[in-house]
C-alpha atoms as a PDB file:
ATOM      1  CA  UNK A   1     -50.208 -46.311  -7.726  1.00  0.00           C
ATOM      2  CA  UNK A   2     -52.358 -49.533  -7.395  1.00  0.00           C
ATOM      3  CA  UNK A   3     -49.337 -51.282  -5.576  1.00  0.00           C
ATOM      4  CA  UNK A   4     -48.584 -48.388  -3.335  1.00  0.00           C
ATOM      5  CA  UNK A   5     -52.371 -48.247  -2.368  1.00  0.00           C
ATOM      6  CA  UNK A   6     -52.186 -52.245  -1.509  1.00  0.00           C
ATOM      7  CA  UNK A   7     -49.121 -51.908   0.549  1.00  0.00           C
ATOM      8  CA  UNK A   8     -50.419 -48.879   2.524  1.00  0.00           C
ATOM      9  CA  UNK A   9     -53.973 -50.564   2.960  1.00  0.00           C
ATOM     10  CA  UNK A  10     -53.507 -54.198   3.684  1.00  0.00           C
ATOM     11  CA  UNK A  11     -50.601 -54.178   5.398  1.00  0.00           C
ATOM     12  CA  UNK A  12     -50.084 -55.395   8.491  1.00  0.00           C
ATOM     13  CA  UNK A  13     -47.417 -57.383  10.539  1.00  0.00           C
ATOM     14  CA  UNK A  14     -47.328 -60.336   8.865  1.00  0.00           C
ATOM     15  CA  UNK A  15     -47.391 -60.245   5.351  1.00  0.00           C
ATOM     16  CA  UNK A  16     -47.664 -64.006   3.800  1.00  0.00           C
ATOM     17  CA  UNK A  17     -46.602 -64.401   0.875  1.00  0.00           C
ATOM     18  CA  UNK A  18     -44.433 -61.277  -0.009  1.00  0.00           C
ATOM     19  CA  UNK A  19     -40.557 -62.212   0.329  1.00  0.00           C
ATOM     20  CA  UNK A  20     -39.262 -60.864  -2.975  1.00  0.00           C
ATOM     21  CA  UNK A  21     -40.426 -58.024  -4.293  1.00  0.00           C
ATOM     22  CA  UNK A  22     -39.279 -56.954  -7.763  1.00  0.00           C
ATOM     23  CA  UNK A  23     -39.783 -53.438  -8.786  1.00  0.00           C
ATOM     24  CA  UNK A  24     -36.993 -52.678 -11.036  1.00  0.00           C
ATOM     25  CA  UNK A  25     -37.380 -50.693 -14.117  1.00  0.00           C
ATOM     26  CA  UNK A  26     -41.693 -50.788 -14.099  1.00  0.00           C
ATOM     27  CA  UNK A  27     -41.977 -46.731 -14.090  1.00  0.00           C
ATOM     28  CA  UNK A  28     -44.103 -46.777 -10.603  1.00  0.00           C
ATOM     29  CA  UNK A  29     -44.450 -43.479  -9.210  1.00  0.00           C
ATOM     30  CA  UNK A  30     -41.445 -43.649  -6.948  1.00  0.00           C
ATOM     31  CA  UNK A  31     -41.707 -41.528  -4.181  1.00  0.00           C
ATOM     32  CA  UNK A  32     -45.148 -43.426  -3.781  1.00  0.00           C
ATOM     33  CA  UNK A  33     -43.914 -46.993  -2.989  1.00  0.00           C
ATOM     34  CA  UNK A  34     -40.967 -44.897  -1.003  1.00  0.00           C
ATOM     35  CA  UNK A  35     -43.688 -43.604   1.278  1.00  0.00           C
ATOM     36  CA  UNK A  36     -45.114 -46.489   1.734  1.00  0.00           C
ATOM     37  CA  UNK A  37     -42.088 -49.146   1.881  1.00  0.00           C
ATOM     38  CA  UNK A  38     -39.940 -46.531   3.821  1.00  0.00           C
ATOM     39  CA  UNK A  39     -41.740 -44.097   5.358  1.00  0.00           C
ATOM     40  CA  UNK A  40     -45.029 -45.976   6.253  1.00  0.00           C
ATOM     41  CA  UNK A  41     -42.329 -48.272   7.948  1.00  0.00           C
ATOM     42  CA  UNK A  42     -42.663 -51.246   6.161  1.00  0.00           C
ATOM     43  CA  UNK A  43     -38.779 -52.037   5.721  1.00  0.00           C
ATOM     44  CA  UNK A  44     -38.393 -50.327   8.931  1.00  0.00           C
ATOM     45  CA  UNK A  45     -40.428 -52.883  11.287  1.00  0.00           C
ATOM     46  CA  UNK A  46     -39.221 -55.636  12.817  1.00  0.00           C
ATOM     47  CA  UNK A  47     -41.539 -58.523  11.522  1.00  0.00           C
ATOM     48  CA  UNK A  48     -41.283 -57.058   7.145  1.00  0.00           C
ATOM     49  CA  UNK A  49     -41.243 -60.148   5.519  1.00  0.00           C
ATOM     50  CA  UNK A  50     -39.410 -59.246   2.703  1.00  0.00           C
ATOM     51  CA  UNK A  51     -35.648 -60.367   1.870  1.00  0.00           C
ATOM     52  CA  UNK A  52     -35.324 -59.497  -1.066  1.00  0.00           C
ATOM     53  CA  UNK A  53     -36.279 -55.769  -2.443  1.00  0.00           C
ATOM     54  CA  UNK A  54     -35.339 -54.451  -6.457  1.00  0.00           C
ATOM     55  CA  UNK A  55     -35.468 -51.176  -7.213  1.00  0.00           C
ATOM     56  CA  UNK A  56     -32.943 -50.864 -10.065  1.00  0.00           C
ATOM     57  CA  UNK A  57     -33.951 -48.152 -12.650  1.00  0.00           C
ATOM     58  CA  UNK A  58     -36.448 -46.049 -10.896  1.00  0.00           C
ATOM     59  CA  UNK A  59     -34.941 -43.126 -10.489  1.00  0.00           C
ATOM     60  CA  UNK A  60     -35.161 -42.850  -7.193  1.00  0.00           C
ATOM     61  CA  UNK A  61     -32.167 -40.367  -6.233  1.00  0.00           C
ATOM     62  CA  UNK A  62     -30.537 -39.299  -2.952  1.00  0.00           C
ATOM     63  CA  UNK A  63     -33.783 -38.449  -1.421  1.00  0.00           C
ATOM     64  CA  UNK A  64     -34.927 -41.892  -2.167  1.00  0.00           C
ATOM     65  CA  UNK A  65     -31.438 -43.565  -0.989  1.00  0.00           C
ATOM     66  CA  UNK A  66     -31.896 -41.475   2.157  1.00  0.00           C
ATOM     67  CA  UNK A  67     -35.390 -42.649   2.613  1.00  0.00           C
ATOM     68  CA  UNK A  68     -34.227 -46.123   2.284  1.00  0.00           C
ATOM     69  CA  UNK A  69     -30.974 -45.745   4.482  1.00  0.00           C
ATOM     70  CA  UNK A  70     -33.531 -44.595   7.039  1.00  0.00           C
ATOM     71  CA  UNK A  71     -35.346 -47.593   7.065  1.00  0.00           C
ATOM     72  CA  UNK A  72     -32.419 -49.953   6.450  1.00  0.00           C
ATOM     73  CA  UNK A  73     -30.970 -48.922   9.958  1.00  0.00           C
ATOM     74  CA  UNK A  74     -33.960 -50.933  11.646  1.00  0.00           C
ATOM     75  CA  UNK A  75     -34.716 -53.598   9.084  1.00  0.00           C
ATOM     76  CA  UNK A  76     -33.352 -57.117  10.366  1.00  0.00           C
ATOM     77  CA  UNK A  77     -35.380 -59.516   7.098  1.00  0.00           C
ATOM     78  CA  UNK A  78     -34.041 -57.644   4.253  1.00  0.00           C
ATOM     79  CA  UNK A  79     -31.147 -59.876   2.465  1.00  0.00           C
ATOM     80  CA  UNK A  80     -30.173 -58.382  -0.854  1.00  0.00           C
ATOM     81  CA  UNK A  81     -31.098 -54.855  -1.777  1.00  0.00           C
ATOM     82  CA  UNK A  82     -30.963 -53.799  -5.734  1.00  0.00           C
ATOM     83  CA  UNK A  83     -30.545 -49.889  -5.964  1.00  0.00           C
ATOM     84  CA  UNK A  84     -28.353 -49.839  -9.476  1.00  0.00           C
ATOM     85  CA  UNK A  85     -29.250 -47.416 -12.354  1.00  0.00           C
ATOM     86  CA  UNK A  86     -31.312 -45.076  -9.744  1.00  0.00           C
ATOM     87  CA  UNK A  87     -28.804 -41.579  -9.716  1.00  0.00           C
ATOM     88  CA  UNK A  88     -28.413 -41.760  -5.600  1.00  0.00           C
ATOM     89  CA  UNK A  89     -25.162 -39.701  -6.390  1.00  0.00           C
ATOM     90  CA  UNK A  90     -22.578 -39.197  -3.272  1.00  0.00           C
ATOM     91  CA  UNK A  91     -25.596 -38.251  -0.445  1.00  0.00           C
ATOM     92  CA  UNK A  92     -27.256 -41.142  -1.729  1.00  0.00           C
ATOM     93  CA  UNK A  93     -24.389 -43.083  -1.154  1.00  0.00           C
ATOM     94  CA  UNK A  94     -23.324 -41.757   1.879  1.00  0.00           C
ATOM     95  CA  UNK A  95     -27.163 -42.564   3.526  1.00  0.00           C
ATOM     96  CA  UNK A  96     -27.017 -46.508   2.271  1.00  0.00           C
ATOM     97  CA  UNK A  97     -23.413 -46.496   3.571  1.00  0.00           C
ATOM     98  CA  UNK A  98     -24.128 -44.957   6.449  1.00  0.00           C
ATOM     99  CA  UNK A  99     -27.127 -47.545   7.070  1.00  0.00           C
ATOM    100  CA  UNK A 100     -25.480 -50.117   6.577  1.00  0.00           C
ATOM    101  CA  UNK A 101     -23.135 -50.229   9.374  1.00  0.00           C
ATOM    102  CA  UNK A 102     -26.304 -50.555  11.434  1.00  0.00           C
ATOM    103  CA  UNK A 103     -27.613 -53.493   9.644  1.00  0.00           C
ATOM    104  CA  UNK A 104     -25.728 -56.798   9.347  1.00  0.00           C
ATOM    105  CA  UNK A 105     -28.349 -58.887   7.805  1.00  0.00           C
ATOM    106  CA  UNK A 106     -27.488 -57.326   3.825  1.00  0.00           C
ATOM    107  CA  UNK A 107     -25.293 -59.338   2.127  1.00  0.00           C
END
């Protein structure tokens, strides 16, 4: 919860400092960095510093691959994108998929 406040309250359009951002397996409250890495925009808008975004073993689902998809259609700095052991199923799939013939900056 500490990192979702952080995000939500100090950030702004340039973020120094923050290109890799590891959050894999560390049993955050994820729909709480999803609201504020997807929702609150930061993935989504066109200056987000980060390239490099891990969210392997969270748990995140389809809702959460959705939420991501969403913001992945905009995001033009994000490089490499870790979603294993997270249960996104087909929809989930089918949302990243989806996004990703909008983006062309994953690798």
């Amino acid at each position: 919860e500490t990192l979702t406040r952080i995000l939500a309250e100090n950030y702004t359009i340039d973020m120094p400092g923050i290109h890799s951002l590891f959050l894999g397996k560390c049993e955050l409250t994820i729909e709480n960095v999803l609201k504020h890495l997807c929702l609150g925009n930061i993935l989504a808008h066109k200056s987000c510093p980060i390239a490099s975004l891990d969210l392997g073993g969270n748990g995140i689902g389809a809702d959460g691959a959705v939420a991501i998809g969403d913001s992945l259609r905009y995001n033009k700095t994000l490089k490499i994108l870790f979603l294993q052991w997270n249960g996104i199923g087909p929809q989930g799939g089918i949302a990243i998929g989806d996004a990703l013939r909008h983006n062309d900056t994953l690798t």
